[in-house]
PDB file of N, CA and C in Angstrom:
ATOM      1  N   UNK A   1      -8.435 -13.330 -42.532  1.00  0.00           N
ATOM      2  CA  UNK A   1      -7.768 -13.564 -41.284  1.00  0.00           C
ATOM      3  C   UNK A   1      -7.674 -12.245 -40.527  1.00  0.00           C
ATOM      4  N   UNK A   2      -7.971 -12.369 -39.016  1.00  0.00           N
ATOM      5  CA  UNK A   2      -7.820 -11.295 -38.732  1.00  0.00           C
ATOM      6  C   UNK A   2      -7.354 -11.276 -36.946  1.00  0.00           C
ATOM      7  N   UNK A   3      -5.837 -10.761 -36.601  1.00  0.00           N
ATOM      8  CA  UNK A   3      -5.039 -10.819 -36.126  1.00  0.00           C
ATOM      9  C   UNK A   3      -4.486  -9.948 -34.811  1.00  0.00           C
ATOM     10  N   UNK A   4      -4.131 -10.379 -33.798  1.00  0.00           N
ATOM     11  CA  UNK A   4      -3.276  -9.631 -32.944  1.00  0.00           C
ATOM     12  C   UNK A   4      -1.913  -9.989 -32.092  1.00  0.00           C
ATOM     13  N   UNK A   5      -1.272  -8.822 -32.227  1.00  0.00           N
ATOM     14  CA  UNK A   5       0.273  -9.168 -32.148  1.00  0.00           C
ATOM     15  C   UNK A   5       0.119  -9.302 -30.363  1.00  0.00           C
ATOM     16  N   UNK A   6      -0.626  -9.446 -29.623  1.00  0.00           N
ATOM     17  CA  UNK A   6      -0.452  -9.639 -27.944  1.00  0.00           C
ATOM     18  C   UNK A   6      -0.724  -8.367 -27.665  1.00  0.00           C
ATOM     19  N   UNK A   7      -0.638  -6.977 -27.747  1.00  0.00           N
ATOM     20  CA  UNK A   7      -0.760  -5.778 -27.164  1.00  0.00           C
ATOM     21  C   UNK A   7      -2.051  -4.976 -28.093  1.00  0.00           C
ATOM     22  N   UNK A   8      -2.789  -4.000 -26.895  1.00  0.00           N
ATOM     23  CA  UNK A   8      -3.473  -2.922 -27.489  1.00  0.00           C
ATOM     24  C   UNK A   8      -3.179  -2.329 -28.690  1.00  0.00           C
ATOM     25  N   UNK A   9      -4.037  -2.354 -29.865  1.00  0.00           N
ATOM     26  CA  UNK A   9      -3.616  -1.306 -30.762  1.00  0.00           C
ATOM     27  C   UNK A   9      -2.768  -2.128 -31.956  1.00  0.00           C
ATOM     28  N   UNK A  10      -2.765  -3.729 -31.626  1.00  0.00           N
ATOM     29  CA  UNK A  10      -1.493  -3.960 -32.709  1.00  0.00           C
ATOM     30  C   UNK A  10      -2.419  -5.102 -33.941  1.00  0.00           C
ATOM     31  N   UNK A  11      -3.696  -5.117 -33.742  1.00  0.00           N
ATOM     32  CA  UNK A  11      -4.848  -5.426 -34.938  1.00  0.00           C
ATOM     33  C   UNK A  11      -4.405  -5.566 -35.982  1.00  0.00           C
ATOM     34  N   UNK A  12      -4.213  -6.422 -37.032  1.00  0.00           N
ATOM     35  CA  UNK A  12      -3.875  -6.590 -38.590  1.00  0.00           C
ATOM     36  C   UNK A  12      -4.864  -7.710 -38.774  1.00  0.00           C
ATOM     37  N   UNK A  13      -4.927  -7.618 -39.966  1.00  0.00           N
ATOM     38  CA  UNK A  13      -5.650  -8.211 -41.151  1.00  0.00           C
ATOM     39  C   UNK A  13      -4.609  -9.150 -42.562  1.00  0.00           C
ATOM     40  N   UNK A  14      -5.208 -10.061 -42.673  1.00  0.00           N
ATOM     41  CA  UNK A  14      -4.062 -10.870 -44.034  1.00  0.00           C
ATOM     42  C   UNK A  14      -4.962 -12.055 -44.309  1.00  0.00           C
ATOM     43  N   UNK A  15      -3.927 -12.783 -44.765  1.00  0.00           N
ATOM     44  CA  UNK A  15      -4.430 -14.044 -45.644  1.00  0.00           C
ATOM     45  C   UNK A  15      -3.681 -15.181 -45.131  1.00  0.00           C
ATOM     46  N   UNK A  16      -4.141 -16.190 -45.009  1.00  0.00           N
ATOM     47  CA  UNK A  16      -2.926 -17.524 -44.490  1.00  0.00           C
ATOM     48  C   UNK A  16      -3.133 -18.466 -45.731  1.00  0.00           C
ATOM     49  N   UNK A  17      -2.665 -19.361 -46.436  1.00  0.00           N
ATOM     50  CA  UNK A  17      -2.666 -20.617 -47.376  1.00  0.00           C
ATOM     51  C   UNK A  17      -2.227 -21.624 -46.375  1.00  0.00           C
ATOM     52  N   UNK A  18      -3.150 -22.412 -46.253  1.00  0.00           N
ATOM     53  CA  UNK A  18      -2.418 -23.945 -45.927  1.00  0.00           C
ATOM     54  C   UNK A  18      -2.607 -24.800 -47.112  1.00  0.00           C
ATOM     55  N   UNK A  19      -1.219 -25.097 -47.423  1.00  0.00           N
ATOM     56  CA  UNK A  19      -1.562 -26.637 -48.048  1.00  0.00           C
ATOM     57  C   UNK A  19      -0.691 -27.738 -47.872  1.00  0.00           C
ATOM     58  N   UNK A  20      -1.678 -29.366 -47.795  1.00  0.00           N
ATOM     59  CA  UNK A  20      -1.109 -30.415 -47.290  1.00  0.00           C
ATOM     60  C   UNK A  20      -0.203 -30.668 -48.123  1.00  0.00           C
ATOM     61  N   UNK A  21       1.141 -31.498 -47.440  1.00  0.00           N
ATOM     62  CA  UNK A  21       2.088 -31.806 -48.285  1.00  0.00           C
ATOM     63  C   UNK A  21       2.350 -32.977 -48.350  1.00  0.00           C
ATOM     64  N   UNK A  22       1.949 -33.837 -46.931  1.00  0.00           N
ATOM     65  CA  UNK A  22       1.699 -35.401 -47.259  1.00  0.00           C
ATOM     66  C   UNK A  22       0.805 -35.486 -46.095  1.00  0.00           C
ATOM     67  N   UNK A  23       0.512 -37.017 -45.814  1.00  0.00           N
ATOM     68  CA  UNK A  23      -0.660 -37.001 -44.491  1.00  0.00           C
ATOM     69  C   UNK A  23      -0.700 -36.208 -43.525  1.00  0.00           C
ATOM     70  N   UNK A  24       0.497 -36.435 -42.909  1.00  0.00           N
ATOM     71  CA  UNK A  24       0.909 -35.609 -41.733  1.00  0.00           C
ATOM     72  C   UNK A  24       1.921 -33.906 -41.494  1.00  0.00           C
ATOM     73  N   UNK A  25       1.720 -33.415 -42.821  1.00  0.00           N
ATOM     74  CA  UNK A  25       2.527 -32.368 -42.926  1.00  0.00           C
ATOM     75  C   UNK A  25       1.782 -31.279 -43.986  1.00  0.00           C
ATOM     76  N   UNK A  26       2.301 -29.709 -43.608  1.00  0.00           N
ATOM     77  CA  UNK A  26       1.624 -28.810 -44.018  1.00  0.00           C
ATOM     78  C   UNK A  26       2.515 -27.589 -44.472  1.00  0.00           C
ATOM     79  N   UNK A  27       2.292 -27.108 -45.521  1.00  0.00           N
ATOM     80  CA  UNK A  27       3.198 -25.446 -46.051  1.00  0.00           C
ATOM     81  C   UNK A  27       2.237 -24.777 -45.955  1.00  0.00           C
ATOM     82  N   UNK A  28       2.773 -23.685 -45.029  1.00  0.00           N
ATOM     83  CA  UNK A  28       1.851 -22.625 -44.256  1.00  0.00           C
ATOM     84  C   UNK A  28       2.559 -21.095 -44.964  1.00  0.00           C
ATOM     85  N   UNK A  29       1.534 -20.197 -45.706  1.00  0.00           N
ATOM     86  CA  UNK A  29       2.255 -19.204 -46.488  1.00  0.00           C
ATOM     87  C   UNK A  29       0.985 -17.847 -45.881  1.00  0.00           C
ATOM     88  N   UNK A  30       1.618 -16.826 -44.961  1.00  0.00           N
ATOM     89  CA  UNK A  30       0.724 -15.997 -44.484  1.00  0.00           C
ATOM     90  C   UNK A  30       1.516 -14.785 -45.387  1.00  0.00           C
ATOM     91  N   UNK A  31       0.270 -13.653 -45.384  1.00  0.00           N
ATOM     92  CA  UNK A  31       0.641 -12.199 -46.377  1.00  0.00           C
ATOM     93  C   UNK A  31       0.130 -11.509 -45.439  1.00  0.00           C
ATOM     94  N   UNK A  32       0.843 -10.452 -44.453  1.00  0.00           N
ATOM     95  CA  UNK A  32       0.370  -9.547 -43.537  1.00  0.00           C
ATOM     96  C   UNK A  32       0.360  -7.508 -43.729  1.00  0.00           C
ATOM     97  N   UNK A  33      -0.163  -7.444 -44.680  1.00  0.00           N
ATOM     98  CA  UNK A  33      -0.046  -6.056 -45.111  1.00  0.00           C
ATOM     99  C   UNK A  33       1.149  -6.415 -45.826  1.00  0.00           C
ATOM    100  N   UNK A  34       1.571  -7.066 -46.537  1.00  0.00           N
ATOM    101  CA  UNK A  34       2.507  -7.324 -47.388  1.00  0.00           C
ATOM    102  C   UNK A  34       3.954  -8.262 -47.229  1.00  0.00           C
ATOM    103  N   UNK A  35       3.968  -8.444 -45.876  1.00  0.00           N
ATOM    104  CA  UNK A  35       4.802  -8.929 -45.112  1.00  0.00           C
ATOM    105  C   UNK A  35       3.992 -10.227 -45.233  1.00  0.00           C
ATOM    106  N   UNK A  36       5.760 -10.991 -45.634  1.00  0.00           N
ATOM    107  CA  UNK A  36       5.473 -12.978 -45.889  1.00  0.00           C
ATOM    108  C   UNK A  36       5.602 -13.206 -44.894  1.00  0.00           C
ATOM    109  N   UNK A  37       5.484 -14.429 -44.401  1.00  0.00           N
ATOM    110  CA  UNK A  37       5.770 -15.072 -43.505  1.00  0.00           C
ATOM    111  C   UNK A  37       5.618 -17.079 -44.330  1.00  0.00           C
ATOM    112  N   UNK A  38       6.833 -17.790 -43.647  1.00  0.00           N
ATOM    113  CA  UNK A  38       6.279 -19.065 -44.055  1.00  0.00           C
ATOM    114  C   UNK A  38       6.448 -19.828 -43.251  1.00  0.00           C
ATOM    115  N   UNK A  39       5.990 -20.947 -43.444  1.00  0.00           N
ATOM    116  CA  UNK A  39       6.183 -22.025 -42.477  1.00  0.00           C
ATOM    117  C   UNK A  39       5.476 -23.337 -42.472  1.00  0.00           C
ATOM    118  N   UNK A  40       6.258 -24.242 -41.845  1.00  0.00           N
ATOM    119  CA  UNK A  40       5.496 -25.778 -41.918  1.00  0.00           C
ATOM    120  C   UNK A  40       4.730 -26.477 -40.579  1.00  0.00           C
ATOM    121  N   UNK A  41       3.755 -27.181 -40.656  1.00  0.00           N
ATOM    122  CA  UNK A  41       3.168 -27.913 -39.771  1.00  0.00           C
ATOM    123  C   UNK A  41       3.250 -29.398 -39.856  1.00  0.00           C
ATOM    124  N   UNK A  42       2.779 -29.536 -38.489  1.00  0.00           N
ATOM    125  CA  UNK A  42       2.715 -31.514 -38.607  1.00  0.00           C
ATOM    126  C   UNK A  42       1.553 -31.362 -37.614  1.00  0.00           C
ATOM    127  N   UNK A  43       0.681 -32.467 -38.129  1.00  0.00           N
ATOM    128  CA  UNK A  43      -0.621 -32.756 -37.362  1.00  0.00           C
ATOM    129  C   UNK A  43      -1.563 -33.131 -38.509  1.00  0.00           C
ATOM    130  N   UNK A  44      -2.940 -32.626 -38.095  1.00  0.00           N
ATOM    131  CA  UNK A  44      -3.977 -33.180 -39.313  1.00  0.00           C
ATOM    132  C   UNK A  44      -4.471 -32.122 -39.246  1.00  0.00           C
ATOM    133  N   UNK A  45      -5.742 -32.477 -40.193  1.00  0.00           N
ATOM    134  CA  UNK A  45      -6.678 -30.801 -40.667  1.00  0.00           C
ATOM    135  C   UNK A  45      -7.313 -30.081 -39.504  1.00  0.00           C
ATOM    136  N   UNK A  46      -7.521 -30.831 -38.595  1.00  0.00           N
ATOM    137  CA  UNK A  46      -8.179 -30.217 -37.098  1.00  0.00           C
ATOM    138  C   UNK A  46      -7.191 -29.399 -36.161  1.00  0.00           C
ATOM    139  N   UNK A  47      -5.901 -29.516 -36.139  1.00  0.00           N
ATOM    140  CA  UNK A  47      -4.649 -29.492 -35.298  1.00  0.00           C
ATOM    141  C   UNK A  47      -3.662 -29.543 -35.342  1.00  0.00           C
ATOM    142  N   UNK A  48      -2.578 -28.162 -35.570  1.00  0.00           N
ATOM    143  CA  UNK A  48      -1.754 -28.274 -36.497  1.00  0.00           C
ATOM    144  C   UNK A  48      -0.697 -27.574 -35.498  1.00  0.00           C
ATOM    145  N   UNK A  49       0.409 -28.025 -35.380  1.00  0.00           N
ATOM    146  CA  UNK A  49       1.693 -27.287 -34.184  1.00  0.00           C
ATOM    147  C   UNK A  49       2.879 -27.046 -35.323  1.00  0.00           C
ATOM    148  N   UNK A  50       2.986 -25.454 -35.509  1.00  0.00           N
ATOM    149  CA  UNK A  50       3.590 -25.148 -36.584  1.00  0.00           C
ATOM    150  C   UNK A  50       4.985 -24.116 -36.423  1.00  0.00           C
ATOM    151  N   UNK A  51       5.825 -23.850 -37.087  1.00  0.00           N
ATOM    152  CA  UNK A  51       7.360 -22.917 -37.093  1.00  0.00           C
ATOM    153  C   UNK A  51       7.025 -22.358 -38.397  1.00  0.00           C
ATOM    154  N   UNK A  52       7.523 -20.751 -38.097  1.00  0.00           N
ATOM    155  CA  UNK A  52       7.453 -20.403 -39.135  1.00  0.00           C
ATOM    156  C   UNK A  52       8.635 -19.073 -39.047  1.00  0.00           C
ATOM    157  N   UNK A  53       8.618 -18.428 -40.290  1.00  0.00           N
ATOM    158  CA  UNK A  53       9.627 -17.890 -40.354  1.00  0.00           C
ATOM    159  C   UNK A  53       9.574 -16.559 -41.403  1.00  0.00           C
ATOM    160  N   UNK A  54      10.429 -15.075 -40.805  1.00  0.00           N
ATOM    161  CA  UNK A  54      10.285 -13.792 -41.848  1.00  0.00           C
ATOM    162  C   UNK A  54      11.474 -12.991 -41.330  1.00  0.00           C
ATOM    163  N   UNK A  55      11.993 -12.840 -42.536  1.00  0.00           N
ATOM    164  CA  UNK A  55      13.113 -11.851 -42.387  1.00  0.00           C
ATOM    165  C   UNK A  55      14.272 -11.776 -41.086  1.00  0.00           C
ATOM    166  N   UNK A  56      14.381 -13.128 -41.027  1.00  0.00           N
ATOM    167  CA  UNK A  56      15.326 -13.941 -39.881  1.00  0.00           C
ATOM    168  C   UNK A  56      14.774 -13.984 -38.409  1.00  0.00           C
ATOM    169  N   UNK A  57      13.394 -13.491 -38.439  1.00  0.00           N
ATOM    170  CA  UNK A  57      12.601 -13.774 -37.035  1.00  0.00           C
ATOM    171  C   UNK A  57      11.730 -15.311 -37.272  1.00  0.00           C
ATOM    172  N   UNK A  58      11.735 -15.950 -36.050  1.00  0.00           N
ATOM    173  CA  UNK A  58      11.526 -16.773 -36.447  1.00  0.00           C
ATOM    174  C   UNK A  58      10.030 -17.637 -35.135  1.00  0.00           C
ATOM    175  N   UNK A  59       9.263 -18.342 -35.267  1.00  0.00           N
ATOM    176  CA  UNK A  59       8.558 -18.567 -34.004  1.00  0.00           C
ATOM    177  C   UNK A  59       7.576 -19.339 -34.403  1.00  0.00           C
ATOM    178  N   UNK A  60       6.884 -19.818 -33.149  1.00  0.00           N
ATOM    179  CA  UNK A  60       5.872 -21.217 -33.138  1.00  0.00           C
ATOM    180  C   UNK A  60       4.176 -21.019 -33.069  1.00  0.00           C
ATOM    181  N   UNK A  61       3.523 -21.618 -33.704  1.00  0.00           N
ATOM    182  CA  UNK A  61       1.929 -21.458 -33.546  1.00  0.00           C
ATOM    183  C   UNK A  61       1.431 -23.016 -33.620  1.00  0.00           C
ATOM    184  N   UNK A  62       0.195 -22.871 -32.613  1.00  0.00           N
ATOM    185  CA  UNK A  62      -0.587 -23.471 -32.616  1.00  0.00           C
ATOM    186  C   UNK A  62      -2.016 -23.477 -32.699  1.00  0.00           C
ATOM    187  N   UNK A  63      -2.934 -24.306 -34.493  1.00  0.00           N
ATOM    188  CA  UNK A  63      -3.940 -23.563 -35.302  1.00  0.00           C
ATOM    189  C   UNK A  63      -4.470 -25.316 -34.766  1.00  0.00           C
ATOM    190  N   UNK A  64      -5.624 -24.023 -34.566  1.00  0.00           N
ATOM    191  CA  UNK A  64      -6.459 -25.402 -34.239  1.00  0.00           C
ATOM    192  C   UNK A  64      -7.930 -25.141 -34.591  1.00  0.00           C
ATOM    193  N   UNK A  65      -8.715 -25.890 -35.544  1.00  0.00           N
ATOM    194  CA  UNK A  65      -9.994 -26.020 -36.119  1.00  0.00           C
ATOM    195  C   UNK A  65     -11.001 -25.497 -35.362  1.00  0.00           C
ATOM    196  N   UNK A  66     -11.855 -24.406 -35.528  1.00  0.00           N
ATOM    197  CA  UNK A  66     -13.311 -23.804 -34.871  1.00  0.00           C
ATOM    198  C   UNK A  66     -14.288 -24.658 -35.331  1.00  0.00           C
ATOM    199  N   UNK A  67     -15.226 -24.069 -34.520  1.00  0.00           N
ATOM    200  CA  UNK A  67     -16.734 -24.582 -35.279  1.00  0.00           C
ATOM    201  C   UNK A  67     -17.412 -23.733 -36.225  1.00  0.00           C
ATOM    202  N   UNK A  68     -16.713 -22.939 -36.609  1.00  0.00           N
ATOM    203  CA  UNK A  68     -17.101 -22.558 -38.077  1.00  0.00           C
ATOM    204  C   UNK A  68     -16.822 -22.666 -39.197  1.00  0.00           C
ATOM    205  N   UNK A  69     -15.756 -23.428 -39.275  1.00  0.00           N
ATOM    206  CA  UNK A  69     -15.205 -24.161 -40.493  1.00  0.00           C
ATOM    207  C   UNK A  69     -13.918 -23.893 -40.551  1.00  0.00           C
ATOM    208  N   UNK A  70     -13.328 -22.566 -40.064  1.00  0.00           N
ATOM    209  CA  UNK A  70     -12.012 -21.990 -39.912  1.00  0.00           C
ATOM    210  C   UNK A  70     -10.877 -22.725 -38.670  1.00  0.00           C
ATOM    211  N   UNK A  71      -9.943 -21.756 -38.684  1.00  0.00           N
ATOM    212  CA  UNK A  71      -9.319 -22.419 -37.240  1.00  0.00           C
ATOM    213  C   UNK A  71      -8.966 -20.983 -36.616  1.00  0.00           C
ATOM    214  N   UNK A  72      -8.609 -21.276 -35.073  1.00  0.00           N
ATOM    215  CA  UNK A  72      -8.204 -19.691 -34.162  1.00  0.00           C
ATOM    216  C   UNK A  72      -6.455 -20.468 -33.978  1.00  0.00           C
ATOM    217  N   UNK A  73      -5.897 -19.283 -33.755  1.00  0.00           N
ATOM    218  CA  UNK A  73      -4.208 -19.652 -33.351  1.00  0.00           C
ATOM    219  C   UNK A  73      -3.578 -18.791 -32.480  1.00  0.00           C
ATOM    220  N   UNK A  74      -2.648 -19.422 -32.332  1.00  0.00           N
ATOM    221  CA  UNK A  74      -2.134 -18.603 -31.119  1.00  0.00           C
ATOM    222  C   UNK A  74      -0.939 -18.892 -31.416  1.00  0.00           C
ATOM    223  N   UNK A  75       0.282 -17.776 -31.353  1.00  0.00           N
ATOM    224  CA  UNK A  75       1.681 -17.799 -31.528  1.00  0.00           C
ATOM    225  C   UNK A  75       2.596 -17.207 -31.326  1.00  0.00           C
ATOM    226  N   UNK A  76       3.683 -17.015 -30.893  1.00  0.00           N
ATOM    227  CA  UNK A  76       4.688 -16.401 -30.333  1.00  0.00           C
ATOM    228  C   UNK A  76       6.185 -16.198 -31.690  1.00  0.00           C
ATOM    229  N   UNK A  77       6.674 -15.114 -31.233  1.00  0.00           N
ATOM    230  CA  UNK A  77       8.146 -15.204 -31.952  1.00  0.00           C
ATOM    231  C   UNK A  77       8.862 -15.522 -30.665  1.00  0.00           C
ATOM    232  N   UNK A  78       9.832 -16.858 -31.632  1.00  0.00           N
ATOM    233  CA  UNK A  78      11.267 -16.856 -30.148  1.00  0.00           C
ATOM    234  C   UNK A  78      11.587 -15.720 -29.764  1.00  0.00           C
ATOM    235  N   UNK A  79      11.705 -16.166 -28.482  1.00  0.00           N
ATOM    236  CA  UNK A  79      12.347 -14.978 -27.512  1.00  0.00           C
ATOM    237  C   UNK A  79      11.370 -14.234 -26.756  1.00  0.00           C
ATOM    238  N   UNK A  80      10.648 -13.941 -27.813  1.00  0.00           N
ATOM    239  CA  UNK A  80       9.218 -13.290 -26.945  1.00  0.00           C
ATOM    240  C   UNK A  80       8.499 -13.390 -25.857  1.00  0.00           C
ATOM    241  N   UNK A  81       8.080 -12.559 -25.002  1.00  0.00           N
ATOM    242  CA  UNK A  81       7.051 -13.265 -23.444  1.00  0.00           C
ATOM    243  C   UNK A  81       6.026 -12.532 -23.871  1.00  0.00           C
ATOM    244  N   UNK A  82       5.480 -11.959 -24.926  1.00  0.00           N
ATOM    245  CA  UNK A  82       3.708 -12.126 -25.182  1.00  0.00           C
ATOM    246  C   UNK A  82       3.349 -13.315 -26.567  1.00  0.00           C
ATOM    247  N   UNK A  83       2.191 -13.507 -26.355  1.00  0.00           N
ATOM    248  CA  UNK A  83       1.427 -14.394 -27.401  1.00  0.00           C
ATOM    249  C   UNK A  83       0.361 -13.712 -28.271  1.00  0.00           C
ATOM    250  N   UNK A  84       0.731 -14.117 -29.847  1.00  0.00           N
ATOM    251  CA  UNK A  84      -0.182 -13.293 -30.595  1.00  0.00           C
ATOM    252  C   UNK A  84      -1.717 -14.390 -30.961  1.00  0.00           C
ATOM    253  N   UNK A  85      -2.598 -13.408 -31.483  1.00  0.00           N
ATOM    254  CA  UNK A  85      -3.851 -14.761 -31.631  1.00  0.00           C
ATOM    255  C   UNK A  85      -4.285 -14.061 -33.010  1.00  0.00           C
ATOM    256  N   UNK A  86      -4.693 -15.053 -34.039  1.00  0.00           N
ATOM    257  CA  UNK A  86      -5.472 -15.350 -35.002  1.00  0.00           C
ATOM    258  C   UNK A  86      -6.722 -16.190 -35.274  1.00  0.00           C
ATOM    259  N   UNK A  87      -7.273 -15.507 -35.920  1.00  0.00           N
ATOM    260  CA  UNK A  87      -8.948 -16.262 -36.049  1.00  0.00           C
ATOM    261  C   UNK A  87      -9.067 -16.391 -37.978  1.00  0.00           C
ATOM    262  N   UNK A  88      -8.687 -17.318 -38.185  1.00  0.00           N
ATOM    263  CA  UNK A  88      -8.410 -17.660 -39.515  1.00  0.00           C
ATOM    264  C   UNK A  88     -10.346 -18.105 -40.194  1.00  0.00           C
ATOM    265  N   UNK A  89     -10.886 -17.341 -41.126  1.00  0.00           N
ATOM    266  CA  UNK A  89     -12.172 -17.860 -42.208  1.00  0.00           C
ATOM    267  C   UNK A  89     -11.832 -18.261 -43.142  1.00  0.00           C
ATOM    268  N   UNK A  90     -12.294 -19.437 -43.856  1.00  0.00           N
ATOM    269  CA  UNK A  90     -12.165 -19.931 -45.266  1.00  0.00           C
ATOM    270  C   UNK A  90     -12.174 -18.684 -46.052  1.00  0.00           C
ATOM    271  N   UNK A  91     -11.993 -18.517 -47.208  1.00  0.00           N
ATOM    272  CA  UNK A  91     -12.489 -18.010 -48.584  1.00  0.00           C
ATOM    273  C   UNK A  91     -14.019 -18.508 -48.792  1.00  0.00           C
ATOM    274  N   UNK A  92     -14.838 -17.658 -48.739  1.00  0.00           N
ATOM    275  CA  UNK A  92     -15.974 -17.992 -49.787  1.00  0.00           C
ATOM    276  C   UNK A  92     -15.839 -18.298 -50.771  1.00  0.00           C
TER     277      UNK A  92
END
């Protein structure tokens, strides 16, 4: 996964886990240079509108399936007026 917080210069790299928890629901577990983050979705495997949550900050993304097998996202912490974006690859 590889990441930006909305501004110049703020580039990271991590890992996201999704896994389904029933049809319509998802536990979302990201590792960002060591920093957790968790959170749940509702939608399906293509389209997923998700909350998540770290160290009492808390905020919304929306991951939505590429044509490369992965998904790109886009997400904000409450309160915030910029938007961060992710471009999520499977594991080989």
């Amino acid at each position: 996964m590889q990441g930006s917080n909305g501004e110049p210069g703020t580039n990271y790299t991590g890992s996201l886990s999704i896994v389904q928890t029933s049809k319509d629901t998802f536990k979302l577990s990201w590792n960002i240079g060591g920093d957790k983050y968790t959170g749940y979705a509702v939608g399906d495997a293509r389209i997923m509108a998700a909350s998540f949550t770290s160290d009492g900050s808390s905020g919304t993304a929306l991951i939505v399936e590429d044509d490369a097998g992965g998904y790109k996202s886009v997400w904000a912490f409450n309160g915030e007026k910029r938007m961060g974006y992710e471009v999520l690859t499977p594991k080989k």
